[in-house]
C-alpha atoms as a PDB file:
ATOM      1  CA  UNK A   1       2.939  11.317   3.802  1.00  0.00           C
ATOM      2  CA  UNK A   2       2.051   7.646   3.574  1.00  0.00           C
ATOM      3  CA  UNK A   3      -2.198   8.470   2.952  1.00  0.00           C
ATOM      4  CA  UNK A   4      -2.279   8.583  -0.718  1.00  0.00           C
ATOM      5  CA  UNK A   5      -1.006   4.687  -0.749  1.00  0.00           C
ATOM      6  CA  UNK A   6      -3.890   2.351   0.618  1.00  0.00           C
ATOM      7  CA  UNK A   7      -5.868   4.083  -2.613  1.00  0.00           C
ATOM      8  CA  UNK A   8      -3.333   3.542  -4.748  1.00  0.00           C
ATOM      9  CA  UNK A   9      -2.853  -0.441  -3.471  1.00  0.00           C
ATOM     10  CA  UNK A  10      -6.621  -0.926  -3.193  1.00  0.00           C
ATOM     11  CA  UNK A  11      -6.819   0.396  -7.135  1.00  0.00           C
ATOM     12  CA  UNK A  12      -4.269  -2.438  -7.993  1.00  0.00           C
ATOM     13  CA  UNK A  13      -1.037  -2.565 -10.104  1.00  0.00           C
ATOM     14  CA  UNK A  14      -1.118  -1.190 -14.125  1.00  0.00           C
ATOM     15  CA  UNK A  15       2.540  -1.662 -14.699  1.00  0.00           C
ATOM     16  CA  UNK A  16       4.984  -4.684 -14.339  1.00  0.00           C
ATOM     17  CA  UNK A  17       6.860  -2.838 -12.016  1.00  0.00           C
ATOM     18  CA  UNK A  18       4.210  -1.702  -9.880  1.00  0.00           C
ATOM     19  CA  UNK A  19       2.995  -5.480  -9.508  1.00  0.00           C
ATOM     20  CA  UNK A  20       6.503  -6.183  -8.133  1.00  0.00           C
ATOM     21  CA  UNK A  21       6.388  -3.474  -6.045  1.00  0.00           C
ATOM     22  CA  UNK A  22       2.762  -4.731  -5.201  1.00  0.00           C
ATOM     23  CA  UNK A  23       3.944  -8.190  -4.783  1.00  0.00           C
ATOM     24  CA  UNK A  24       7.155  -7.424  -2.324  1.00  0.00           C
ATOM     25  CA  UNK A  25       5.481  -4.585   0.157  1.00  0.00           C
ATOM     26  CA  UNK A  26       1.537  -4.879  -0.117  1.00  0.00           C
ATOM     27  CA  UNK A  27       1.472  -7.123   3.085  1.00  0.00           C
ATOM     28  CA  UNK A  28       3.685  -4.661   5.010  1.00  0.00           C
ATOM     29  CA  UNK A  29       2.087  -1.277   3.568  1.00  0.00           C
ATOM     30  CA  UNK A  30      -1.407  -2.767   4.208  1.00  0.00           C
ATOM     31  CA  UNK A  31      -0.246  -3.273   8.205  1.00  0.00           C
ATOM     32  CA  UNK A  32       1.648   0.270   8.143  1.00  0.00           C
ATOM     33  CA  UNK A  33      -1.562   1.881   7.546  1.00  0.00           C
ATOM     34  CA  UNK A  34      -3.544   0.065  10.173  1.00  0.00           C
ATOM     35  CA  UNK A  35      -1.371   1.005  12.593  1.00  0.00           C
ATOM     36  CA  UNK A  36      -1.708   4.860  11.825  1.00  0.00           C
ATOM     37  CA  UNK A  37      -5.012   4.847  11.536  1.00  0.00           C
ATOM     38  CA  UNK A  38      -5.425   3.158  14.623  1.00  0.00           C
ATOM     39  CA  UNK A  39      -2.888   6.154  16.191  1.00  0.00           C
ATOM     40  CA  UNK A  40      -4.788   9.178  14.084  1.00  0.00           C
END
């Protein structure tokens, strides 16, 4: 299940790897959960 990651986004990165992460898929992630809430 995808739920558990706007929370996680919204909280931010705490690791150098996680900011990558953060940095390469928060724009898509961020639309990805739009779109299911708007289908919920």
């Amino acid at each position: 299940t995808l739920e558990p990651l706007p929370a996680a986004i919204e909280r931010g990165s705490t690791t150098i790897d996680e900011r990558k992460f953060l940095d390469s898929y928060d724009n898509d992630l961020t639309q990805d959960h739009k779109c299911i809430c708007r289908f919920q």
